[in-house]
N, C-alpha and C. Protein backbone atom coordinates (compact mmCIF):
# COMPACT_ATOMS: atom_id res chain seq x y z
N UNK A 1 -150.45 -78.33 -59.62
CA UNK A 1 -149.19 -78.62 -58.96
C UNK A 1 -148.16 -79.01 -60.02
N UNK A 2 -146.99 -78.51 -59.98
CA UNK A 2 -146.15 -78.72 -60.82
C UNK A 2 -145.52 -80.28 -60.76
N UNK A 3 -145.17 -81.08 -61.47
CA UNK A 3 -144.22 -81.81 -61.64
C UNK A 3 -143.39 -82.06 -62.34
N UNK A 4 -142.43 -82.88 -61.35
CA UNK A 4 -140.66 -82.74 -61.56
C UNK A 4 -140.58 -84.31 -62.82
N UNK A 5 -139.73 -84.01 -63.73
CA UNK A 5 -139.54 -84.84 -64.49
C UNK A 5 -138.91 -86.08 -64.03
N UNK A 6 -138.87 -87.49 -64.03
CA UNK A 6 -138.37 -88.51 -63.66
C UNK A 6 -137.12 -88.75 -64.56
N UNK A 7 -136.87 -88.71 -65.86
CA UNK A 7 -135.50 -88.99 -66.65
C UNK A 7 -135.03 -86.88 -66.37
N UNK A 8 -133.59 -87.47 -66.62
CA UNK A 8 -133.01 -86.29 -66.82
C UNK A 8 -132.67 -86.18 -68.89
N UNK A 9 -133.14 -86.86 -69.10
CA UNK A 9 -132.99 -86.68 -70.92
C UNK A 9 -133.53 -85.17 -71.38
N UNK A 10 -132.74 -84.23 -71.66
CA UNK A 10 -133.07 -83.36 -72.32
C UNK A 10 -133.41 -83.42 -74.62
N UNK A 11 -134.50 -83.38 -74.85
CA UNK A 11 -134.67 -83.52 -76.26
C UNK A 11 -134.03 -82.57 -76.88
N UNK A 12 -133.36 -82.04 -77.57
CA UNK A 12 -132.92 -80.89 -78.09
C UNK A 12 -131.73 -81.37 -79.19
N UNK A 13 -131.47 -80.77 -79.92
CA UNK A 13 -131.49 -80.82 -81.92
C UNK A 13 -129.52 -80.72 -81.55
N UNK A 14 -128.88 -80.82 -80.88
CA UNK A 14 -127.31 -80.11 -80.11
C UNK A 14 -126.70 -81.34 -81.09
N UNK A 15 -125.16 -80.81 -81.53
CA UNK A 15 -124.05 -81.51 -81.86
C UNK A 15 -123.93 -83.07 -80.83
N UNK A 16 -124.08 -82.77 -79.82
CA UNK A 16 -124.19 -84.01 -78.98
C UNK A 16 -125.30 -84.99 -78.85
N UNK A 17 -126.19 -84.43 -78.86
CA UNK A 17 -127.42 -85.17 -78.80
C UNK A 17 -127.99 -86.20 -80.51
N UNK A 18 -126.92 -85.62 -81.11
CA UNK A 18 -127.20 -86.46 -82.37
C UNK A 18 -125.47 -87.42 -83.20
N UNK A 19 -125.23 -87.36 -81.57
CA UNK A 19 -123.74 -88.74 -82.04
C UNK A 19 -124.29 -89.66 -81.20
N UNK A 20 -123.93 -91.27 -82.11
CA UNK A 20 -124.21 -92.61 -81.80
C UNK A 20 -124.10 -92.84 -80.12
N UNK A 21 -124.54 -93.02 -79.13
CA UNK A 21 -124.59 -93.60 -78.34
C UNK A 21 -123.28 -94.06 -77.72
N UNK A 22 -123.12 -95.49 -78.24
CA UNK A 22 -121.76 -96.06 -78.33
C UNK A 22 -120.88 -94.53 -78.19
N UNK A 23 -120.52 -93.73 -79.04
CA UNK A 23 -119.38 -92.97 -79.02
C UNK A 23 -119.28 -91.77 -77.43
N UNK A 24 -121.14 -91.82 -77.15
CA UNK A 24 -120.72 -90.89 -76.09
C UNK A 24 -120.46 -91.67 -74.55
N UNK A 25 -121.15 -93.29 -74.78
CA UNK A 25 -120.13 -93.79 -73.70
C UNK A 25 -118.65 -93.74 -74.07
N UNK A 26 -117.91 -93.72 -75.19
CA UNK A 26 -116.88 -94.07 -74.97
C UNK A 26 -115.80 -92.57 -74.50
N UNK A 27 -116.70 -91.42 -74.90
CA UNK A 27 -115.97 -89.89 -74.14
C UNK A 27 -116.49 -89.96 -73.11
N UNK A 28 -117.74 -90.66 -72.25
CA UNK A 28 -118.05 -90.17 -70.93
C UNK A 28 -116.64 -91.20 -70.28
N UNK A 29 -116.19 -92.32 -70.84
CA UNK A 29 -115.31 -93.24 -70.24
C UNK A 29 -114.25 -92.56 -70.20
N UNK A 30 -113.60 -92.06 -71.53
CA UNK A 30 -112.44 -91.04 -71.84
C UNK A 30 -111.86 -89.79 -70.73
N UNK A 31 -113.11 -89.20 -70.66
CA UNK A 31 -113.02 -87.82 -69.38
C UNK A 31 -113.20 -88.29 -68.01
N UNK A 32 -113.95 -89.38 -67.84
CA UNK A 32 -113.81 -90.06 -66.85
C UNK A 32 -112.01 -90.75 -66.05
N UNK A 33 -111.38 -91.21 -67.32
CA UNK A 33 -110.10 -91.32 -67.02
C UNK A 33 -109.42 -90.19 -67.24
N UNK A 34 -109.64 -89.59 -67.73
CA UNK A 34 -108.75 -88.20 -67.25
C UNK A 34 -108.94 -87.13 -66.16
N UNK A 35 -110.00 -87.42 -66.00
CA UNK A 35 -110.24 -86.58 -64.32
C UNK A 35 -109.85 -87.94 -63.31
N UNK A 36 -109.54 -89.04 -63.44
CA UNK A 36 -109.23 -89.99 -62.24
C UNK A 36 -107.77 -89.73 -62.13
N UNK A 37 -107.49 -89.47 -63.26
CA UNK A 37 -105.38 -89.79 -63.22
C UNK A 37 -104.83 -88.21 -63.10
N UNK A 38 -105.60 -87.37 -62.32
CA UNK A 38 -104.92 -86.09 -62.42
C UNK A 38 -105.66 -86.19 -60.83
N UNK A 39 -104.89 -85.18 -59.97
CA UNK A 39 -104.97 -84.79 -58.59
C UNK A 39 -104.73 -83.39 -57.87
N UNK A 40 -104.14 -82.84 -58.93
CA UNK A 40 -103.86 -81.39 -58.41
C UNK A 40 -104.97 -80.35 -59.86
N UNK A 41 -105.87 -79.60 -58.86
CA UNK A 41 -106.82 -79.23 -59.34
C UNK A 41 -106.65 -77.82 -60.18
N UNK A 42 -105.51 -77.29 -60.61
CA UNK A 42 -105.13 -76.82 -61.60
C UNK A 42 -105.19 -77.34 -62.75
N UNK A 43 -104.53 -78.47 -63.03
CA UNK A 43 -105.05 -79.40 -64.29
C UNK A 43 -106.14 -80.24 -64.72
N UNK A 44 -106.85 -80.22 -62.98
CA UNK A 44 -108.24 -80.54 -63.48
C UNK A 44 -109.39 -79.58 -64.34
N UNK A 45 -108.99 -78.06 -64.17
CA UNK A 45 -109.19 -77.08 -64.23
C UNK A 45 -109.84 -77.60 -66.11
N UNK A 46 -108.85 -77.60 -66.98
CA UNK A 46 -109.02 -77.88 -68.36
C UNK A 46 -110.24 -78.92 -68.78
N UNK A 47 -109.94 -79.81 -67.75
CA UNK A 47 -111.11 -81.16 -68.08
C UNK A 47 -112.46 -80.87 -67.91
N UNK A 48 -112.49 -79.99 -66.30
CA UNK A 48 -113.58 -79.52 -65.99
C UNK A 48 -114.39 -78.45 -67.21
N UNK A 49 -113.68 -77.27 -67.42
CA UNK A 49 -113.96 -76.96 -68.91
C UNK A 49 -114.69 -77.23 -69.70
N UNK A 50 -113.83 -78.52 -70.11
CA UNK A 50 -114.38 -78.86 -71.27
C UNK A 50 -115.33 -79.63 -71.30
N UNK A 51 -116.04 -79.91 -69.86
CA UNK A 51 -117.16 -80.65 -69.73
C UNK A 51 -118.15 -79.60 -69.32
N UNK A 52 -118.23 -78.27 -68.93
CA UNK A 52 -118.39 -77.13 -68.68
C UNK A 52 -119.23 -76.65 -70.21
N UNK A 53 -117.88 -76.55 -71.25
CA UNK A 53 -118.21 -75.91 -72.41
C UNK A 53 -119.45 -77.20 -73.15
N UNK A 54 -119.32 -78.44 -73.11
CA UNK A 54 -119.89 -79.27 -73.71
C UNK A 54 -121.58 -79.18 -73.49
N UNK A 55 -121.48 -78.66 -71.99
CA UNK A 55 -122.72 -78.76 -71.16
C UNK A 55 -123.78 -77.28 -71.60
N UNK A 56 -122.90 -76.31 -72.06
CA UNK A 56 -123.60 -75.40 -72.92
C UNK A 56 -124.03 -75.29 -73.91
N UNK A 57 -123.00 -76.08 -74.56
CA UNK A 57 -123.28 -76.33 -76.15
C UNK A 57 -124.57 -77.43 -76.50
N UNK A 58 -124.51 -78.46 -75.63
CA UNK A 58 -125.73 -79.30 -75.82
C UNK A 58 -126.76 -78.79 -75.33
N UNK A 59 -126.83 -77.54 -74.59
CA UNK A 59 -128.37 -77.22 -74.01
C UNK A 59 -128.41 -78.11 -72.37
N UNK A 60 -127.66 -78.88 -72.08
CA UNK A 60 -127.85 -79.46 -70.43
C UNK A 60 -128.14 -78.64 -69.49
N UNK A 61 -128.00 -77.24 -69.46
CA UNK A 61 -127.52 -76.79 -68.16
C UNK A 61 -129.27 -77.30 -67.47
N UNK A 62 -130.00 -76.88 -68.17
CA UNK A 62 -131.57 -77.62 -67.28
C UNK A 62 -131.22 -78.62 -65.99
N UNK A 63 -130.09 -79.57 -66.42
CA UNK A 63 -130.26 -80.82 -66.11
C UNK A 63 -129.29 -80.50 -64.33
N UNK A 64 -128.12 -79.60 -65.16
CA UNK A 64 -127.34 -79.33 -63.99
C UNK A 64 -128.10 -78.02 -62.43
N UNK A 65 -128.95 -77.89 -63.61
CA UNK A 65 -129.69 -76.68 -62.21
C UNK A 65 -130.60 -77.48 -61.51
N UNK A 66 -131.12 -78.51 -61.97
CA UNK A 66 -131.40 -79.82 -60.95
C UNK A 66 -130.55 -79.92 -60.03
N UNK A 67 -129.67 -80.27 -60.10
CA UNK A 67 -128.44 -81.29 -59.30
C UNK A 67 -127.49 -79.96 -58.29
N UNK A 68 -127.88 -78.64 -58.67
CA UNK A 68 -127.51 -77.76 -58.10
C UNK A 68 -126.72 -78.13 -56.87
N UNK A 69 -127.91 -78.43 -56.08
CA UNK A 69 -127.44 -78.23 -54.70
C UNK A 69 -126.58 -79.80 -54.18
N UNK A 70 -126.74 -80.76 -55.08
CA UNK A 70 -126.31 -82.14 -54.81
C UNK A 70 -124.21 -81.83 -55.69
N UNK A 71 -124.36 -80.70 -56.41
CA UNK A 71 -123.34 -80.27 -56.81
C UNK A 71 -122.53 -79.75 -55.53
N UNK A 72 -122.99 -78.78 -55.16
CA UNK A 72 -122.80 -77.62 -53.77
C UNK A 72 -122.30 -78.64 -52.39
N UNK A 73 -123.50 -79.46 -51.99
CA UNK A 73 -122.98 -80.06 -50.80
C UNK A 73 -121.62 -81.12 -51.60
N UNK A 74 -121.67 -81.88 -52.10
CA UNK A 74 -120.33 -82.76 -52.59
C UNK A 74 -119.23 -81.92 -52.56
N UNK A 75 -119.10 -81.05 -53.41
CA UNK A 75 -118.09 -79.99 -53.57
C UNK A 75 -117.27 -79.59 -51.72
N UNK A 76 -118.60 -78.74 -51.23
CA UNK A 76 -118.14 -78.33 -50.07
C UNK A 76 -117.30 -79.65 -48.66
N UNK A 77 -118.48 -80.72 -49.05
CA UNK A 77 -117.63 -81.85 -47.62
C UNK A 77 -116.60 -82.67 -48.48
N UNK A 78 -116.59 -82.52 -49.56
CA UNK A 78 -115.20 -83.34 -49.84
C UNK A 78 -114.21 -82.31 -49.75
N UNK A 79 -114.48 -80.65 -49.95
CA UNK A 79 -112.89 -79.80 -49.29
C UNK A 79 -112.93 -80.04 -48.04
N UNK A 80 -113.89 -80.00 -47.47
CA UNK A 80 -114.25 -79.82 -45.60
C UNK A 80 -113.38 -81.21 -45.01
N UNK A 81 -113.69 -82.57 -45.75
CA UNK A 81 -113.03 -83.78 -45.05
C UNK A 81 -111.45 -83.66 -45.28
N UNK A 82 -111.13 -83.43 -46.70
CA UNK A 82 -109.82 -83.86 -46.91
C UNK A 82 -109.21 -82.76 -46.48
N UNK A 83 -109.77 -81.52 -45.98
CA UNK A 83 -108.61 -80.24 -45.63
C UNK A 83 -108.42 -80.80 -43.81
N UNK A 84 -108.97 -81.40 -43.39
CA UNK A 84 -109.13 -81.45 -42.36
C UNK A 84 -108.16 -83.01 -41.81
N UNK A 85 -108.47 -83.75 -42.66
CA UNK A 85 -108.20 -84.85 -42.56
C UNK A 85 -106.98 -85.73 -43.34
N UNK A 86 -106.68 -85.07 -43.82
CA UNK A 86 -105.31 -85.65 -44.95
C UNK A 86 -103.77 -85.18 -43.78
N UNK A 87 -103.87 -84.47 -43.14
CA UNK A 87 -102.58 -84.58 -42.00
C UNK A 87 -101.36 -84.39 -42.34
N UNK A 88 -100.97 -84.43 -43.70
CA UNK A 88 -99.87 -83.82 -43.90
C UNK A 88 -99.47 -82.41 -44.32
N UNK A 89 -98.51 -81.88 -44.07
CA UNK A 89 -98.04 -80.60 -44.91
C UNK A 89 -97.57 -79.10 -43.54
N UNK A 90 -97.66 -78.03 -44.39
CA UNK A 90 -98.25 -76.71 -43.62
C UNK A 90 -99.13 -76.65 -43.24
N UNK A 91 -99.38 -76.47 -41.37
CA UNK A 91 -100.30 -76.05 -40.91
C UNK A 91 -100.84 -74.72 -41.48
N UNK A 92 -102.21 -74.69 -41.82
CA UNK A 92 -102.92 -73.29 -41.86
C UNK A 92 -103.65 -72.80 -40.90
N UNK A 93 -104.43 -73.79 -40.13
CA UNK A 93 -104.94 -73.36 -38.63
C UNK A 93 -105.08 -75.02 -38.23
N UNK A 94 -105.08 -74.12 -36.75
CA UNK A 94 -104.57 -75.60 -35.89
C UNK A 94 -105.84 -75.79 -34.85
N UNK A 95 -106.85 -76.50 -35.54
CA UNK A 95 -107.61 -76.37 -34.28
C UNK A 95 -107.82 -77.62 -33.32
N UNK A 96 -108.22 -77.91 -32.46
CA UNK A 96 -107.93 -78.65 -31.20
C UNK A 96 -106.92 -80.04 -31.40
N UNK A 97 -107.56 -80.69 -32.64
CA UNK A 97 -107.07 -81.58 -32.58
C UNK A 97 -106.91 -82.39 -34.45
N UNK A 98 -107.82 -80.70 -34.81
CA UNK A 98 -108.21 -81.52 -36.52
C UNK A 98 -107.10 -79.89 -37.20
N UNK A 99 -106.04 -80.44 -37.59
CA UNK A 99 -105.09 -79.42 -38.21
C UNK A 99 -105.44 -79.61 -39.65
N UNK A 100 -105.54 -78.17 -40.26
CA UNK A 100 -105.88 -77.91 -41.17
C UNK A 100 -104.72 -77.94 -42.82
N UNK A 101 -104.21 -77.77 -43.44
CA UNK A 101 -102.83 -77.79 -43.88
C UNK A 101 -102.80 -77.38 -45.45
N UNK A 102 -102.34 -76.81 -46.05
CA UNK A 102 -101.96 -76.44 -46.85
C UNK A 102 -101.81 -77.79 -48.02
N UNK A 103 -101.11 -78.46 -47.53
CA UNK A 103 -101.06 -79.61 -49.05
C UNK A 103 -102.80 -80.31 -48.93
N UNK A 104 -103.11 -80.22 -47.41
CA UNK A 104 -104.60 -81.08 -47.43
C UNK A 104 -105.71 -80.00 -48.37
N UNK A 105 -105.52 -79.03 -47.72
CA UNK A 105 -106.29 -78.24 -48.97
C UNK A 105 -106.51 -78.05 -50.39
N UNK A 106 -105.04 -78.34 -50.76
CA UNK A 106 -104.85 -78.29 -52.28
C UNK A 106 -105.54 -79.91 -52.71
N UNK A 107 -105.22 -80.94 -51.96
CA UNK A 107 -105.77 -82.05 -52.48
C UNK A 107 -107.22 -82.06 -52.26
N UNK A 108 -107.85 -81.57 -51.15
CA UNK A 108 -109.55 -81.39 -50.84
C UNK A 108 -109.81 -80.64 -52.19
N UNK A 109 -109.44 -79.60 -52.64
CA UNK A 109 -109.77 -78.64 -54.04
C UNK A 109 -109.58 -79.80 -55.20
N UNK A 110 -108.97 -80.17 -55.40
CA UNK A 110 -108.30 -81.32 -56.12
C UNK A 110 -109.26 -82.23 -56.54
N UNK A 111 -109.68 -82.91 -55.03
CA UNK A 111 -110.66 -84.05 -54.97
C UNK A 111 -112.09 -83.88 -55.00
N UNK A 112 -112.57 -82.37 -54.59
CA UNK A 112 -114.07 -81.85 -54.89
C UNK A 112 -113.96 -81.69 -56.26
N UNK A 113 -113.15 -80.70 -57.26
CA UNK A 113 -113.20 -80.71 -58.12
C UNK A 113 -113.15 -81.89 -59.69
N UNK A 114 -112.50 -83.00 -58.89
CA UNK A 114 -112.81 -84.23 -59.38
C UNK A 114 -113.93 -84.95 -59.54
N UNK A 115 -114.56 -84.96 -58.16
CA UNK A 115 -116.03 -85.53 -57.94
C UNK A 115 -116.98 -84.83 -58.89
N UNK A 116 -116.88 -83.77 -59.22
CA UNK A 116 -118.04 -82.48 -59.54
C UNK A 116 -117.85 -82.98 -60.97
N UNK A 117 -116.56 -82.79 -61.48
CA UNK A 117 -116.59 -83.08 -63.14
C UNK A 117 -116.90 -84.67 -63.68
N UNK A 118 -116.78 -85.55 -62.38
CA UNK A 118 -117.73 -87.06 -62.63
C UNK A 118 -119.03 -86.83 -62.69
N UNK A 119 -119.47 -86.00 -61.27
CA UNK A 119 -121.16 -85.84 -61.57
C UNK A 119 -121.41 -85.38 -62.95
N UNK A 120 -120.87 -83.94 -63.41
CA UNK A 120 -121.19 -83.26 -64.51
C UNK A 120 -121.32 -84.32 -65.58
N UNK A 121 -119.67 -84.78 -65.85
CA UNK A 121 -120.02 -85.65 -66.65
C UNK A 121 -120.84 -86.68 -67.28
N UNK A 122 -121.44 -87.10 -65.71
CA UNK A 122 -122.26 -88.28 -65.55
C UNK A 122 -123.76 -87.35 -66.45
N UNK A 123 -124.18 -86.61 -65.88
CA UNK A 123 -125.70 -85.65 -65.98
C UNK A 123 -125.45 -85.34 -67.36
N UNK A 124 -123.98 -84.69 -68.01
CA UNK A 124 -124.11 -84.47 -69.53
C UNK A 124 -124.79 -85.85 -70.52
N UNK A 125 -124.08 -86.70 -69.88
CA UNK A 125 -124.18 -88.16 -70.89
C UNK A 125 -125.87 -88.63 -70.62
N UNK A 126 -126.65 -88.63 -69.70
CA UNK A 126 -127.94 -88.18 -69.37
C UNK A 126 -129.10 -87.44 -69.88
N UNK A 127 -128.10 -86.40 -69.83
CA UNK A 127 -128.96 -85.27 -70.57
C UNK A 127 -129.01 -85.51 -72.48
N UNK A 128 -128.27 -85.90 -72.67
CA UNK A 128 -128.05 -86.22 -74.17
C UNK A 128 -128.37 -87.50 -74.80
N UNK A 129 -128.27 -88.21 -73.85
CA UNK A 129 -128.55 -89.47 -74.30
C UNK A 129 -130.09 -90.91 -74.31
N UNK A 130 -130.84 -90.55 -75.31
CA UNK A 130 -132.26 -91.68 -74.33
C UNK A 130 -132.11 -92.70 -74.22
């Protein structure tokens, strides 16, 4: 029977996996404030990236095909709540009583895509770090 690893620490020889500790809390803190102080998910777009590109370069992705589906559902009910539920803007469809809207959408995209590059972030610093 197979078993599933308990740490997500990936061992591997990567540019990341061999800087001090200290320094990669202080970029997981860094990208952390820069995906909090941005809201429109075009400019999250860059951050995400570059936590994207980091996550290749160290060898993580192992860590992220874990978290796959814990990626997938977050992503999907944080567009699903805030398109539904944020109430302002252009209607896009109007259904009974939960109107859908155009600015709520852009901020649901916004705000999934925020959450996702915290997780990522979170699982890179994980994966790299014992």
């Amino acid at each position: 029977m197979p078993t599933m690893p308990l740490f997500l620490y990936l061992d591997r020889q990567s540019f990341l996996h061999r800087r001090h500790p200290l320094v990669k809390v202080l970029a997981l803190l860094l990208f952390f404030l820069a995906a909090y102080v941005v809201e429109h998910p075009l400019f999250l777009l860059p951050i995400s990236a570059g936590i994207g590109a980091l996550i290749l370069l160290s060898g993580a992705t192992p860590t992220l095909y874990r978290l796959r589906i814990l990626f997938f559902f977050i992503f999907l009910f944080t567009l699903l709540i805030w398109s539904v539920f944020y109430g302002r803007g252009t209607r896009l469809v109007a259904l009974p009583s939960l109107p859908v809207t155009r600015e709520g959408l852009l901020f649901g995209l916004g705000m999934a895509t925020k959450l996702s590059t915290f997780l990522a972030t979170g699982a890179l610093f994980l994966s790299t770090t014992r």
